[in-house]
Protein backbone atom coordinates (compact mmCIF):
# COMPACT_ATOMS: atom_id res chain seq x y z
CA UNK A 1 69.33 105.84 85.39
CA UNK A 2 68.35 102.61 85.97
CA UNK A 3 71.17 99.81 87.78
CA UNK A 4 70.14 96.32 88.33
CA UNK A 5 71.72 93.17 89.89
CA UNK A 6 69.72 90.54 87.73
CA UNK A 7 71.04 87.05 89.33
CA UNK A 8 69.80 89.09 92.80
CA UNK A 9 66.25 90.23 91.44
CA UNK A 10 67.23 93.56 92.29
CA UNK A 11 66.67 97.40 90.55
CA UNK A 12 66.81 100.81 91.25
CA UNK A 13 66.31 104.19 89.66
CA UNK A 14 69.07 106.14 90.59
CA UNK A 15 69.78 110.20 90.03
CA UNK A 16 73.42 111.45 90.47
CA UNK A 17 71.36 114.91 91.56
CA UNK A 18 70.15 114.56 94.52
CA UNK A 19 68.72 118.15 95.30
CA UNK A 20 69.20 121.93 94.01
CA UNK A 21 69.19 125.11 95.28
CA UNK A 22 68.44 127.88 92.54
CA UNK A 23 71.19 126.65 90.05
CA UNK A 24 73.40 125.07 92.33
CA UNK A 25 72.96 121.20 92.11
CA UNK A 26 73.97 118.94 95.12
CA UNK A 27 74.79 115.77 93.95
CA UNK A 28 74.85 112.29 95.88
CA UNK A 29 78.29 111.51 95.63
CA UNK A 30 79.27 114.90 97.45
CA UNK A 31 77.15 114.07 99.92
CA UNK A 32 77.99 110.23 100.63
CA UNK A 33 81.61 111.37 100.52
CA UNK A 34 80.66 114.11 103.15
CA UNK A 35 78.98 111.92 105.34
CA UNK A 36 81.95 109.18 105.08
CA UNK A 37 84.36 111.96 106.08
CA UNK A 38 81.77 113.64 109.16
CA UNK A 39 81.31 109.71 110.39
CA UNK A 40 85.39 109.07 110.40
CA UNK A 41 86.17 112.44 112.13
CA UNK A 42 83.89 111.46 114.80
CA UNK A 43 85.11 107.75 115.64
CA UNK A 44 88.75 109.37 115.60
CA UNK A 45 87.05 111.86 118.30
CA UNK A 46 85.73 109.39 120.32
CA UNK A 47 88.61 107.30 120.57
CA UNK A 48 91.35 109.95 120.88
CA UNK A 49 91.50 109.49 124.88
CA UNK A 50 91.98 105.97 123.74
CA UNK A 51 94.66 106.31 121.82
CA UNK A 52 96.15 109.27 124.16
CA UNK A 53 95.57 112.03 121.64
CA UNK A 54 95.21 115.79 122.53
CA UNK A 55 91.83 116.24 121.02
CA UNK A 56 92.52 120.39 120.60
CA UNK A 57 95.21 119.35 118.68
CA UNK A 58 93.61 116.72 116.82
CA UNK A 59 91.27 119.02 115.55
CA UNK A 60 93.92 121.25 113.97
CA UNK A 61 95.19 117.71 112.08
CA UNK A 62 91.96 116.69 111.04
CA UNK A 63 91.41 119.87 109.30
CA UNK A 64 94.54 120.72 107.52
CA UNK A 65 94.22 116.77 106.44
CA UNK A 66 91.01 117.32 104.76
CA UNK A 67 92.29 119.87 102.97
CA UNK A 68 95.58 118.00 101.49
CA UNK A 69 93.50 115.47 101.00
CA UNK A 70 91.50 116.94 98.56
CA UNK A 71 94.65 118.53 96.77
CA UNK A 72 96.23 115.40 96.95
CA UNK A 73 93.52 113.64 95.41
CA UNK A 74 93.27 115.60 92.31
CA UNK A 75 96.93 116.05 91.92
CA UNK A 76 97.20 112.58 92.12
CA UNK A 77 94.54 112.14 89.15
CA UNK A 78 96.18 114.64 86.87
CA UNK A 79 99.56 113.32 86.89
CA UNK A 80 98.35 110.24 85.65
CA UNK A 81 95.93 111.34 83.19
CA UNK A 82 98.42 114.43 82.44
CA UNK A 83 97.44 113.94 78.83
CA UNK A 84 93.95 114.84 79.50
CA UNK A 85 95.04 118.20 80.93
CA UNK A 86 98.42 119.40 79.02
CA UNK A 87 96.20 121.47 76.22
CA UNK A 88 93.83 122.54 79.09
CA UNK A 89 95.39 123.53 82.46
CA UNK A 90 92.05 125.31 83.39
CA UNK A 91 90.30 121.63 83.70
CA UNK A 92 92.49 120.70 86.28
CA UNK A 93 90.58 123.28 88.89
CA UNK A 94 87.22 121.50 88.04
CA UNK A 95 87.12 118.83 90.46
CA UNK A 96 83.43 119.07 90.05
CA UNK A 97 84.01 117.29 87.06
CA UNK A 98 85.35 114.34 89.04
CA UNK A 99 88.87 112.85 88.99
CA UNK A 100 89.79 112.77 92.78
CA UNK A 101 91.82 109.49 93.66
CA UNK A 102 91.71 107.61 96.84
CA UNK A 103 95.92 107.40 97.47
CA UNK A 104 96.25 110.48 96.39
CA UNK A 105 93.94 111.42 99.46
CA UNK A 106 95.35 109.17 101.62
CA UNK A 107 98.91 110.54 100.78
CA UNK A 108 97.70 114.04 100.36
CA UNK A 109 96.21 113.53 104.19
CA UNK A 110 99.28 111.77 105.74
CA UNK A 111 101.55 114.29 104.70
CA UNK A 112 99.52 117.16 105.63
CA UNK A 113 98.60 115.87 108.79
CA UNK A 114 101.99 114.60 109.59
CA UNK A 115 103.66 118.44 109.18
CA UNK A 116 100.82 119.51 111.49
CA UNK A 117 101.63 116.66 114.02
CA UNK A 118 105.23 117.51 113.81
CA UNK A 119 104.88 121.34 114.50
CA UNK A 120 102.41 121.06 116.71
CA UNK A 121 104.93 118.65 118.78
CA UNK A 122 101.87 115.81 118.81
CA UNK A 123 103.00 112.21 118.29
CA UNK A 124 102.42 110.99 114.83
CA UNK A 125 102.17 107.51 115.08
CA UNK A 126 99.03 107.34 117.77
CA UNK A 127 97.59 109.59 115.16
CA UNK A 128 97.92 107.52 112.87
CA UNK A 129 96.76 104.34 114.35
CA UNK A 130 93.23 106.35 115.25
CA UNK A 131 93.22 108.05 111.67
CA UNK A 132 93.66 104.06 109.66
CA UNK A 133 90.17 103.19 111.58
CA UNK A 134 88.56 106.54 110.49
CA UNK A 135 90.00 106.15 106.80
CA UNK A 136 87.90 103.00 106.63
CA UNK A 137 84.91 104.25 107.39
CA UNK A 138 85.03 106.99 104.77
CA UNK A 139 86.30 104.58 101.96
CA UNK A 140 83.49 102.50 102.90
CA UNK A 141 80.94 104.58 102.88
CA UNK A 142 82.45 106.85 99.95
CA UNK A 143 82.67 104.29 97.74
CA UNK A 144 78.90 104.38 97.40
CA UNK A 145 79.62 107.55 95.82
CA UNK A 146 81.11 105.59 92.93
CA UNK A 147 77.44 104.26 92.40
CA UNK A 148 74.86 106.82 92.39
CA UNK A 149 77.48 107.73 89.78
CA UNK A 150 77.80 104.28 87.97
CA UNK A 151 81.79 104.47 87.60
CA UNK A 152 84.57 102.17 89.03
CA UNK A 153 83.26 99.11 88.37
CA UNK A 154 84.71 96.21 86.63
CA UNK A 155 85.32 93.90 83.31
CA UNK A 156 82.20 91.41 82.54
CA UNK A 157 81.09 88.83 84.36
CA UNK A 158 78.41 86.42 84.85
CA UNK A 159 78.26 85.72 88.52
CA UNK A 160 75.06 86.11 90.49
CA UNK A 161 75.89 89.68 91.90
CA UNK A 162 76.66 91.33 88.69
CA UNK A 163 75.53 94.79 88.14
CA UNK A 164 74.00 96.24 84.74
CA UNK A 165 72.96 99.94 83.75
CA UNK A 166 74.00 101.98 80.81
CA UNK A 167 77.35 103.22 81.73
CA UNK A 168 78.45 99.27 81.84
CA UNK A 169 77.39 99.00 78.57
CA UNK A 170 74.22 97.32 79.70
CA UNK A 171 76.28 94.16 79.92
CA UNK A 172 76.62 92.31 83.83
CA UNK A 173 79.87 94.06 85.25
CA UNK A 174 82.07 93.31 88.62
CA UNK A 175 80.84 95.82 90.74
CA UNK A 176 83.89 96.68 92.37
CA UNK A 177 82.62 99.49 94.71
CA UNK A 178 80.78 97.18 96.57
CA UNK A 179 83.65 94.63 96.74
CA UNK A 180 85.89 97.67 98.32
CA UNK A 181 82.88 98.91 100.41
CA UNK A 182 82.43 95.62 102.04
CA UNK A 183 85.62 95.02 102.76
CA UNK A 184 86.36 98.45 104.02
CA UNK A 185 84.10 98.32 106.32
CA UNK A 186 84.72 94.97 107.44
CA UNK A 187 88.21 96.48 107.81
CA UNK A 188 86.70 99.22 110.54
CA UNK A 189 85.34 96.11 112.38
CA UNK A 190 89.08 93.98 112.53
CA UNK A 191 90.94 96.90 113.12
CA UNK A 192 88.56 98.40 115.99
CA UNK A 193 88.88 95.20 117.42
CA UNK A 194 92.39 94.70 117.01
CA UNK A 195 93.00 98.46 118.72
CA UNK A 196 91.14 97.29 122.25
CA UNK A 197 92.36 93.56 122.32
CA UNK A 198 95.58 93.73 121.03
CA UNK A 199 96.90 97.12 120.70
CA UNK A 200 101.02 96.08 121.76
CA UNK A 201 103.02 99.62 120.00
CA UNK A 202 102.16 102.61 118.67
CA UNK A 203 101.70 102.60 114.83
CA UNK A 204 100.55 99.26 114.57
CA UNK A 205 96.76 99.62 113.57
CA UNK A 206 98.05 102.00 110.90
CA UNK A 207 100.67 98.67 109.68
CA UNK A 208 97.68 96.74 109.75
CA UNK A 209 95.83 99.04 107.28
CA UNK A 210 98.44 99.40 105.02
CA UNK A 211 98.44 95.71 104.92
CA UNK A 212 94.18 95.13 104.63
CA UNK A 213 93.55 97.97 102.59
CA UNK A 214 96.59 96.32 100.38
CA UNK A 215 95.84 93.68 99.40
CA UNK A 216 92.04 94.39 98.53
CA UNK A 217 92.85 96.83 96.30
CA UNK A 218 95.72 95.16 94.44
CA UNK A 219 93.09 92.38 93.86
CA UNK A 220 89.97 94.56 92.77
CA UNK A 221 91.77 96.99 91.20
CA UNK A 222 92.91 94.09 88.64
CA UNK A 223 89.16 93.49 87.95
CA UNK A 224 88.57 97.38 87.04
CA UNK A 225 87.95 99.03 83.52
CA UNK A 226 88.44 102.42 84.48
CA UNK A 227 92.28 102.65 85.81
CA UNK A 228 94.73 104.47 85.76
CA UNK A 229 97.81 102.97 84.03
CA UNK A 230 101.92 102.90 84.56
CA UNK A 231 103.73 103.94 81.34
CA UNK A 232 105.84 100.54 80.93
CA UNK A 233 104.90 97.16 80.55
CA UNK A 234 106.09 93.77 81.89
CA UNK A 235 105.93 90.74 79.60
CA UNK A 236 103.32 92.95 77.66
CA UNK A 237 100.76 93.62 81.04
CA UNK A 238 100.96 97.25 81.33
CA UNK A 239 100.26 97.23 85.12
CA UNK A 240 97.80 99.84 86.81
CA UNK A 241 99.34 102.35 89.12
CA UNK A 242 97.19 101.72 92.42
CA UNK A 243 98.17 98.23 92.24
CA UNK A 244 101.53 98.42 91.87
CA UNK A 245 101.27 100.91 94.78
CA UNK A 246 98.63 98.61 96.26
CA UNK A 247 101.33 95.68 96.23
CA UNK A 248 103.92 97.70 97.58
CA UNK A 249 102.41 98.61 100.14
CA UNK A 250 101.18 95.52 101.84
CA UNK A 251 104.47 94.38 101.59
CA UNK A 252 106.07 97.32 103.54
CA UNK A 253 102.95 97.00 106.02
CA UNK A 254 103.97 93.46 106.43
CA UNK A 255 107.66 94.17 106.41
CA UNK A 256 107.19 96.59 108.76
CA UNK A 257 105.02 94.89 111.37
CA UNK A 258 107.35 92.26 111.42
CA UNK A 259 110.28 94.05 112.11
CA UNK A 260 108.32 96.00 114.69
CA UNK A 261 106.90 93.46 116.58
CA UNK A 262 110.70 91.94 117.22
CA UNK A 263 111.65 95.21 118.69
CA UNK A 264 109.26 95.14 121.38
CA UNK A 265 109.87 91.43 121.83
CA UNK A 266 113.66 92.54 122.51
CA UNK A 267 112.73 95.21 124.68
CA UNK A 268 110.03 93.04 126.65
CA UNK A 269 113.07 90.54 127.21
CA UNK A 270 115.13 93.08 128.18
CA UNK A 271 112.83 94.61 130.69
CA UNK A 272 112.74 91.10 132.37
């Protein structure tokens, strides 16, 4: 398939297949996805004496994460395209077909790894704080998934960075994987920085996710074609579900961060 960015004089020929073995076919977004996740496990490795983490036990986290993750992710999907699967309940095992979504991942991995945390007696919130960084990296790097397979991009536009290929239609589109890899990963920077300059209570690097990753993708998420959508409108704008969710939580990250930045104020004064 060929993608282009016209005002940026640039093209490529891209293949969603990027090798087979017999009749199995690999495909590129498996593999950016893979190397997104292998790349975020190891920054949460190398910072865990950082963040005071029992590695052995961060290990066990990590892997029964990944796996709600992926559960969470489809589960997520189907609810919201329930139509899609009601007649065909089989479908909803084919994840090879696509439909994962990124909060149901995220949710999917906080819950899973939270249970973990708590019966393995390991403090949640430094796991956390380590974990935000490492989600970055993979939604950065995952996202690129998104275009070796020409999906989640956006409504029509003219600017200079526009992207065109068959799936949009052939028409310039908002290419909003590259708006949410860019910032993700300008994320990892601002957070990684904020951990070893100004790292003042546990938790707080994960409050500053919710609040980053928030409000990027209640913007671009507006901009998108291929959304998933509430079931009730407001003054006739049926809103879409990540950013309502998306708004909601930068609030509570905000919210939160406030209300836990007094406490240790208090407690500072008391100490003194």
């Amino acid at each position: 398939m060929e993608v282009t960015f016209p005002g940026l004089g640039l093209e490529f020929n891209i293949n969603r297949e990027a090798f087979s073995i017999g009749s199995l076919s690999v495909y590129w977004y498996g593999i950016i996805i893979a190397s997104g996740l292998v790349l975020a496990c190891i920054y949460a490795f190398v910072r865990a004496d950082y963040f005071k983490i029992d590695k052995n036990k961060l290990l066990n986290t990590v892997i029964v994460g990944i796996i709600c993750a992926i559960i969470g992710a489809r589960l997520y999907y189907v609810l919201f395209s329930w139509d899609d699967y009601k007649n065909n309940l089989m479908d909803i095992f084919y994840i090879n077909k696509g439909g994962l979504a990124i909060y149901g991942g995220l949710i999917g991995a906080i819950l899973g790894g939270g249970i973990t945390c708590k019966l393995q007696k390991q403090e949640l919130l430094p796991v956390l704080d380590v974990a935000s960084i490492g989600f970055l990296i993979g939604q950065g790097i995952g996202r690129w998934g998104n275009f070796f397979n020409q999906e989640a991009f956006g409504s029509q536009t003219d600017l200079p960075w526009r992207m065109v290929s068959e799936n949009t239609g052939n028409v310039g589109v908002h290419p909003c994987f590259l708006y949410e890899s860019i910032w993700c990963l300008l994320g990892v920077l601002v957070l990684h920085i904020l951990s070893k300059k100004w790292y003042h209570f546990k938790g707080q690097i994960f409050l500053c996710y919710m609040v980053w990753y928030g409000f990027e993708r209640m913007i671009v998420e507006g901009l998108r074609t291929d959304s998933l959508y509430m079931t009730f409108s407001i003054f006739g704008y049926t809103p879409r579900v990540s950013q309502v969710l998306s708004a909601c939580i930068f609030v509570t990250g905000i919210v939160l961060l406030i209300i836990f930045r007094k406490k240790r104020n208090v407690k500072n004064g008391d100490n003194n």
